[in-house]
N, C-alpha and C. Protein backbone atom coordinates (compact mmCIF):
# COMPACT_ATOMS: atom_id res chain seq x y z
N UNK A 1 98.89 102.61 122.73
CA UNK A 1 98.53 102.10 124.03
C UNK A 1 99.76 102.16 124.93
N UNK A 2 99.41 102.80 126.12
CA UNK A 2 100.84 102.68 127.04
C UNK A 2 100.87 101.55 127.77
N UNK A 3 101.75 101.53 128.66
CA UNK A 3 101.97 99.81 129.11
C UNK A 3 101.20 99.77 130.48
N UNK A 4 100.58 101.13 130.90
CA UNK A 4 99.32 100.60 131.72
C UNK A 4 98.11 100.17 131.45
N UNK A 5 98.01 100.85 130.30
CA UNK A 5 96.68 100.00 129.35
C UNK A 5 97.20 98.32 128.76
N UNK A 6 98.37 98.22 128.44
CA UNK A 6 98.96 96.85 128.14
C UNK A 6 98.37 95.84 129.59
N UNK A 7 98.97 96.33 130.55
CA UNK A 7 98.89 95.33 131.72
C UNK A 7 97.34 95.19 132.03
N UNK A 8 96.75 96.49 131.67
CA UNK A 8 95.26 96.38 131.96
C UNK A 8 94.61 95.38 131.26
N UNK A 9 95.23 94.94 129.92
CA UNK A 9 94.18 93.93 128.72
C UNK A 9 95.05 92.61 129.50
N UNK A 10 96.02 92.34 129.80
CA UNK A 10 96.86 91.02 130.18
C UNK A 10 95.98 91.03 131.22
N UNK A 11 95.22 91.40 132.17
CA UNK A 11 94.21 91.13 133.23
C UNK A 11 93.53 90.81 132.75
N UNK A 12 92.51 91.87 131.96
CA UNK A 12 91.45 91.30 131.83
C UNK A 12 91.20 90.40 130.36
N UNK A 13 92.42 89.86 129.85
CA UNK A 13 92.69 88.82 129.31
C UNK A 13 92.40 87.45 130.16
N UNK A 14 93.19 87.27 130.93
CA UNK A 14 93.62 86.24 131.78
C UNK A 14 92.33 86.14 132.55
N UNK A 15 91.53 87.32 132.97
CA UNK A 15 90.45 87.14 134.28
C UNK A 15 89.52 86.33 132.86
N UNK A 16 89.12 86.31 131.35
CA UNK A 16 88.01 85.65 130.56
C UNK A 16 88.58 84.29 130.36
N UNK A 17 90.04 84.31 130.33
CA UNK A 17 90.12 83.22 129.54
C UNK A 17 91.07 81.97 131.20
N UNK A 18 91.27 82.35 132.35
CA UNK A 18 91.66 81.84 133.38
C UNK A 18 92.91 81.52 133.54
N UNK A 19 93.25 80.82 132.14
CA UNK A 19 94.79 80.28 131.74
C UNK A 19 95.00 80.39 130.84
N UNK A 20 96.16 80.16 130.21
CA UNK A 20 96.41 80.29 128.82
C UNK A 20 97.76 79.36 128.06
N UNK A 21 98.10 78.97 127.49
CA UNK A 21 99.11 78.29 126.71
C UNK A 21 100.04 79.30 126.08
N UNK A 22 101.18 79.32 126.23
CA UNK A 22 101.93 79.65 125.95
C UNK A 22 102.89 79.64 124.54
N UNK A 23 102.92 80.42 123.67
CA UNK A 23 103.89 80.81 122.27
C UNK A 23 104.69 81.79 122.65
N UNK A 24 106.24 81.30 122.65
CA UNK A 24 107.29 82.29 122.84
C UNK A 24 107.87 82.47 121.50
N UNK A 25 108.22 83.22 120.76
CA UNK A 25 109.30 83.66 119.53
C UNK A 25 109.95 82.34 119.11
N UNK A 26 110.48 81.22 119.81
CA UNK A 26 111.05 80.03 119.38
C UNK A 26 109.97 78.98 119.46
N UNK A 27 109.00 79.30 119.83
CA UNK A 27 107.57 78.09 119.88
C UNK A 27 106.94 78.03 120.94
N UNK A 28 106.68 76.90 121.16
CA UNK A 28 105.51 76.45 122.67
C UNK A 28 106.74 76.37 123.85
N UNK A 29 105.86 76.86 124.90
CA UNK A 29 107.02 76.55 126.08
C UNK A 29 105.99 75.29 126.46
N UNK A 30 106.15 73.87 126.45
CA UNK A 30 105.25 73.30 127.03
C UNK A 30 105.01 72.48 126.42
N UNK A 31 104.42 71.21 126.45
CA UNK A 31 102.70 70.88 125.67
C UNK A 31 101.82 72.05 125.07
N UNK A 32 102.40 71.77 123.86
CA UNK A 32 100.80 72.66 123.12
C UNK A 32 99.32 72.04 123.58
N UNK A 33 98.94 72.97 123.86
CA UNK A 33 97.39 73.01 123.98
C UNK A 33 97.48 72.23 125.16
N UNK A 34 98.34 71.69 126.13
CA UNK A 34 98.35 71.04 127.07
C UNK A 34 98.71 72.00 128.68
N UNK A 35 99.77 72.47 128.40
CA UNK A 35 100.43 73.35 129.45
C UNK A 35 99.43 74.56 129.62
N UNK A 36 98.69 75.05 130.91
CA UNK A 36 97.87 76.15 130.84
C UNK A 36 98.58 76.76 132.17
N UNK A 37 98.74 77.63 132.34
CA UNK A 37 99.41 79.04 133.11
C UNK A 37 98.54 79.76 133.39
N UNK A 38 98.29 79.89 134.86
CA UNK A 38 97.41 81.09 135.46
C UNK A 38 98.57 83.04 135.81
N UNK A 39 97.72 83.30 135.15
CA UNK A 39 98.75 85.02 135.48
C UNK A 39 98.59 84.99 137.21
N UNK A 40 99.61 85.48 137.60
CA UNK A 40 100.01 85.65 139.00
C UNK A 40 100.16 87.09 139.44
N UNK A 41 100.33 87.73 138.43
CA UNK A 41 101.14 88.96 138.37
C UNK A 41 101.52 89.66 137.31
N UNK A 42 100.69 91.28 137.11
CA UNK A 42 101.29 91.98 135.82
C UNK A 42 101.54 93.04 136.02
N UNK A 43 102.55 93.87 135.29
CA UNK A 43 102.98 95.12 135.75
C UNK A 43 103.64 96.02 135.05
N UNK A 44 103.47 97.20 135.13
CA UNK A 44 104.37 98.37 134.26
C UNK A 44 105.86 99.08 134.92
N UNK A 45 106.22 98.61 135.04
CA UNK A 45 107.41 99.56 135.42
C UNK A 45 108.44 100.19 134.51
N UNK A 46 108.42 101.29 134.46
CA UNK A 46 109.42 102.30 133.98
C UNK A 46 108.77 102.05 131.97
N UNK A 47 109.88 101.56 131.26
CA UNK A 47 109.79 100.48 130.05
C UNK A 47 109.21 99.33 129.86
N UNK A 48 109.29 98.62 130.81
CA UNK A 48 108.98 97.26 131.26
C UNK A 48 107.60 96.97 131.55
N UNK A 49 107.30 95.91 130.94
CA UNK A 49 105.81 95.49 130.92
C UNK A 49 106.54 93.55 131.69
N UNK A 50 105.82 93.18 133.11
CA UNK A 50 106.57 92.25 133.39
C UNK A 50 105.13 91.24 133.55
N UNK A 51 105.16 89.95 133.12
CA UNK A 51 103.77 89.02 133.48
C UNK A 51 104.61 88.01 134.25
N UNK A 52 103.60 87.99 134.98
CA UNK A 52 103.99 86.47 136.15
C UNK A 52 102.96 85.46 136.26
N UNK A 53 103.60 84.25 135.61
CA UNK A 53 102.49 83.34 135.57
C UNK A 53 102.91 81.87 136.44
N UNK A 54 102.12 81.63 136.90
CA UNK A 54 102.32 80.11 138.16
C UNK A 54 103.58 80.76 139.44
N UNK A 55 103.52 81.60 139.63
CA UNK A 55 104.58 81.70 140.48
C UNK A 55 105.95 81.33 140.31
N UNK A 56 105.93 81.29 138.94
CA UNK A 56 107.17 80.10 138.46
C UNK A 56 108.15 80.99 136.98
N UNK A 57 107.15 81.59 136.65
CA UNK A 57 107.84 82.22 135.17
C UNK A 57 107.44 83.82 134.80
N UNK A 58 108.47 83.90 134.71
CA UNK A 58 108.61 85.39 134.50
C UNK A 58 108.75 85.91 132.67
N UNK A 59 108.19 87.05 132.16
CA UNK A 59 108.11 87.50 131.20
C UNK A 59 108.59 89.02 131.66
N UNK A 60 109.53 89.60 131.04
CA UNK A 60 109.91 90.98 130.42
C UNK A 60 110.19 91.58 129.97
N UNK A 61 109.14 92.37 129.07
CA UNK A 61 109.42 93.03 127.64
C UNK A 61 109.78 93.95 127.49
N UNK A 62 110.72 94.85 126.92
CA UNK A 62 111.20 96.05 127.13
C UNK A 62 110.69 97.07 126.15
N UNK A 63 109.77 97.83 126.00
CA UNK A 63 109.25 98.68 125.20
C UNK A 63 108.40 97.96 124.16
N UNK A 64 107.12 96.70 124.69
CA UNK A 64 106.31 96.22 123.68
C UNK A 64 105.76 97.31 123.18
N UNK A 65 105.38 97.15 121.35
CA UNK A 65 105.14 98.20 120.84
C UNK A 65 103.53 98.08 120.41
N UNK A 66 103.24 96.88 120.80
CA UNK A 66 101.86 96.46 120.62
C UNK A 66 101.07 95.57 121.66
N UNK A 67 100.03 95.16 121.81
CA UNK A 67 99.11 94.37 122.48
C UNK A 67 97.85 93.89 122.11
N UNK A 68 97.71 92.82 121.55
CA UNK A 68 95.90 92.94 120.96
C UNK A 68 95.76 90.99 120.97
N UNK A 69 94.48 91.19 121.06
CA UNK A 69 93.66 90.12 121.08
C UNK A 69 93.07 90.01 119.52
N UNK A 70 93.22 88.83 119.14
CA UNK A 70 92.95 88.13 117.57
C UNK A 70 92.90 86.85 117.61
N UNK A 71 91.83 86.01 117.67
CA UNK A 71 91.07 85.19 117.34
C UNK A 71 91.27 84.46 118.74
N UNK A 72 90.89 85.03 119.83
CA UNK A 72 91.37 84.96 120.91
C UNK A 72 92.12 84.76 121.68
N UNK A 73 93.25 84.75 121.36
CA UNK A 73 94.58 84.97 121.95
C UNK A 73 94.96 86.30 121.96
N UNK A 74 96.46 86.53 122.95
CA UNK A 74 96.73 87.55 123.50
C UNK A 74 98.04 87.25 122.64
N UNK A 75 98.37 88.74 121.96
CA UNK A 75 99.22 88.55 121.30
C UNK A 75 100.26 89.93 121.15
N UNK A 76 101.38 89.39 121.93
CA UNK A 76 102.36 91.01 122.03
C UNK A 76 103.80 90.83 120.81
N UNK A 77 104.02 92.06 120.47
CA UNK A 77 104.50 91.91 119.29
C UNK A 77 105.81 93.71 119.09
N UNK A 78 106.64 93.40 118.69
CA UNK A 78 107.33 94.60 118.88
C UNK A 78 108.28 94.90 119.57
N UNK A 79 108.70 94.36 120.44
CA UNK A 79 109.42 94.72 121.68
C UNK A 79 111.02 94.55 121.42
N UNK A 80 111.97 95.80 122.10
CA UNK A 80 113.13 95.51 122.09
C UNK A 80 113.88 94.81 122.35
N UNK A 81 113.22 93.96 123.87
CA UNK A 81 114.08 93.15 124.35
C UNK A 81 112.78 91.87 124.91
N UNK A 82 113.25 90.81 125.31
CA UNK A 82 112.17 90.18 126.27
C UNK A 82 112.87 89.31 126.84
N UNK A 83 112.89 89.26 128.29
CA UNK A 83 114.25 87.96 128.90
C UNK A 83 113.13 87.24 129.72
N UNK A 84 113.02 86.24 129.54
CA UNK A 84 112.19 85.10 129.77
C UNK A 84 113.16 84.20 130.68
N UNK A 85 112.55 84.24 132.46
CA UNK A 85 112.93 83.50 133.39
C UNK A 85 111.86 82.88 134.18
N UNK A 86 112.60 81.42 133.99
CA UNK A 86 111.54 80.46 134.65
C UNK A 86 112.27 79.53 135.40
N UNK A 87 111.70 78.55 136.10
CA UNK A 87 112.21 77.64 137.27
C UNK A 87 111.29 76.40 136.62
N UNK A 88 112.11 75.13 136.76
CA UNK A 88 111.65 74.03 136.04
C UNK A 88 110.12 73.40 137.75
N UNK A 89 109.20 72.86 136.67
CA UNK A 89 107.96 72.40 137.60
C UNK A 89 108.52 71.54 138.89
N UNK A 90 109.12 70.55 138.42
CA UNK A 90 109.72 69.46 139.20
C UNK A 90 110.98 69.40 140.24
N UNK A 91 111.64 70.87 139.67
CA UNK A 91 112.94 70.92 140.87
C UNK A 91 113.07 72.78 140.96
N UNK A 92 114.19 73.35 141.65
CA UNK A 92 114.19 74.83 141.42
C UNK A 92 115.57 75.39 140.70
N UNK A 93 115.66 74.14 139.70
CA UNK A 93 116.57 74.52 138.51
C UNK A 93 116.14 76.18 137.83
N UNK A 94 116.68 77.48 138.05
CA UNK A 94 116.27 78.25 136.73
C UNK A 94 117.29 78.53 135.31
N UNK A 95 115.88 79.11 134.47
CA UNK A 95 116.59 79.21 133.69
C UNK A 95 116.30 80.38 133.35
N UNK A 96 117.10 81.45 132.23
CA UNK A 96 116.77 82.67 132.03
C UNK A 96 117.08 82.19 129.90
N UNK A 97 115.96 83.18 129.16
CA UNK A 97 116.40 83.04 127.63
C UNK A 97 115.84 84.22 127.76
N UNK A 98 116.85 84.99 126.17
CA UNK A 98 116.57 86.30 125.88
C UNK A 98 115.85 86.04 124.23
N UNK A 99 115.15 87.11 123.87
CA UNK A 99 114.73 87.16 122.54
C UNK A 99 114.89 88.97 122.47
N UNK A 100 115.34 89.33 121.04
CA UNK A 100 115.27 90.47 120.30
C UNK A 100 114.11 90.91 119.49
N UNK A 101 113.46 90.01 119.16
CA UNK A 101 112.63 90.15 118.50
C UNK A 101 111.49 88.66 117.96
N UNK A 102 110.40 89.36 117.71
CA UNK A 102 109.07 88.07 117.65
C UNK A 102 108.17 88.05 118.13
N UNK A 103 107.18 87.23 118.22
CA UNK A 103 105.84 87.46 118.83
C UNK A 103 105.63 86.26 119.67
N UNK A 104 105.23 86.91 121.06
CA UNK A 104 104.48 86.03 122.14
C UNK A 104 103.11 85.93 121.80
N UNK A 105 102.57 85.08 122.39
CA UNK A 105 101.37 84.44 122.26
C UNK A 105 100.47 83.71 123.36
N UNK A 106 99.97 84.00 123.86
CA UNK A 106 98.67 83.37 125.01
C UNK A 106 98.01 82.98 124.37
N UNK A 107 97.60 81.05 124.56
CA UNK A 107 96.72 80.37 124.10
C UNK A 107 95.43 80.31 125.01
N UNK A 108 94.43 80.90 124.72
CA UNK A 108 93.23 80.27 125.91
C UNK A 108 93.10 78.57 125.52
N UNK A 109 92.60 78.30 126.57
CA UNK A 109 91.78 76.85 126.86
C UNK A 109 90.71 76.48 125.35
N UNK A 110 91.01 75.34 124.87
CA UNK A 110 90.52 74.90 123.86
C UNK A 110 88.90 75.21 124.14
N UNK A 111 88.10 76.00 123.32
CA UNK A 111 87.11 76.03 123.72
C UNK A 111 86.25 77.17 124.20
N UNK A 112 87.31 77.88 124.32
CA UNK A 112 87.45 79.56 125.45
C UNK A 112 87.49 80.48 124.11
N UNK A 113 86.21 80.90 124.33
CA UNK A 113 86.13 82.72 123.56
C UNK A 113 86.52 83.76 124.31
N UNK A 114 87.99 84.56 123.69
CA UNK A 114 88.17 85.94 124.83
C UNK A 114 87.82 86.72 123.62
N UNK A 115 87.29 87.67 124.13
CA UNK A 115 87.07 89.08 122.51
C UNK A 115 86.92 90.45 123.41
């Protein structure tokens, strides 16, 4: 799958399931099962597969080597690089974290079938 077909399933991921919960490589960014994130924004550029969710947090993966949906979550896996920048809810503190390797994870809404 190339990363225009990637960005294509992160749509129409996000358009079944509205929001989603978040699993980064080190865990939940959030409240599990609490914190839900609307996609704002997805995109292919060059290597780069970039998601924008709440206007607030940024995802970019550098050569994800996979993309698939399993037991309804969105689940990317493979990637060389991923630098994860976000701005805190309450003030416009940011922050930027890198990962080498691991698997992200989109939680739908308790309740929510995506397939």
């Amino acid at each position: 799958m190339n990363l225009h077909e990637m960005a294509n399933l992160v749509t129409i991921w996000f358009n079944k399931a509205l929001a989603g919960g978040l699993i980064l490589p080190d865990g939940w960014f959030g409240r599990p099962h609490d914190n839900l994130h609307r996609l704002s924004r997805v995109q292919a550029l060059g290597q780069t597969l970039q998601i924008e969710l709440d206007d607030r947090l940024v995802l970019e993966f550098t050569n994800p080597a996979s993309i698939r949906i399993k037991d309804s979550a969105l689940i990317i896996e493979g990637f060389d690089n991923l630098s994860f920048y976000w701005s805190e809810f309450d003030s416009d503190d940011k922050h930027t974290t890198a990962y080498t390797s691991g698997t992200v994870s989109f939680m739908p809404p308790t309740g929510t079938v995506v397939n």
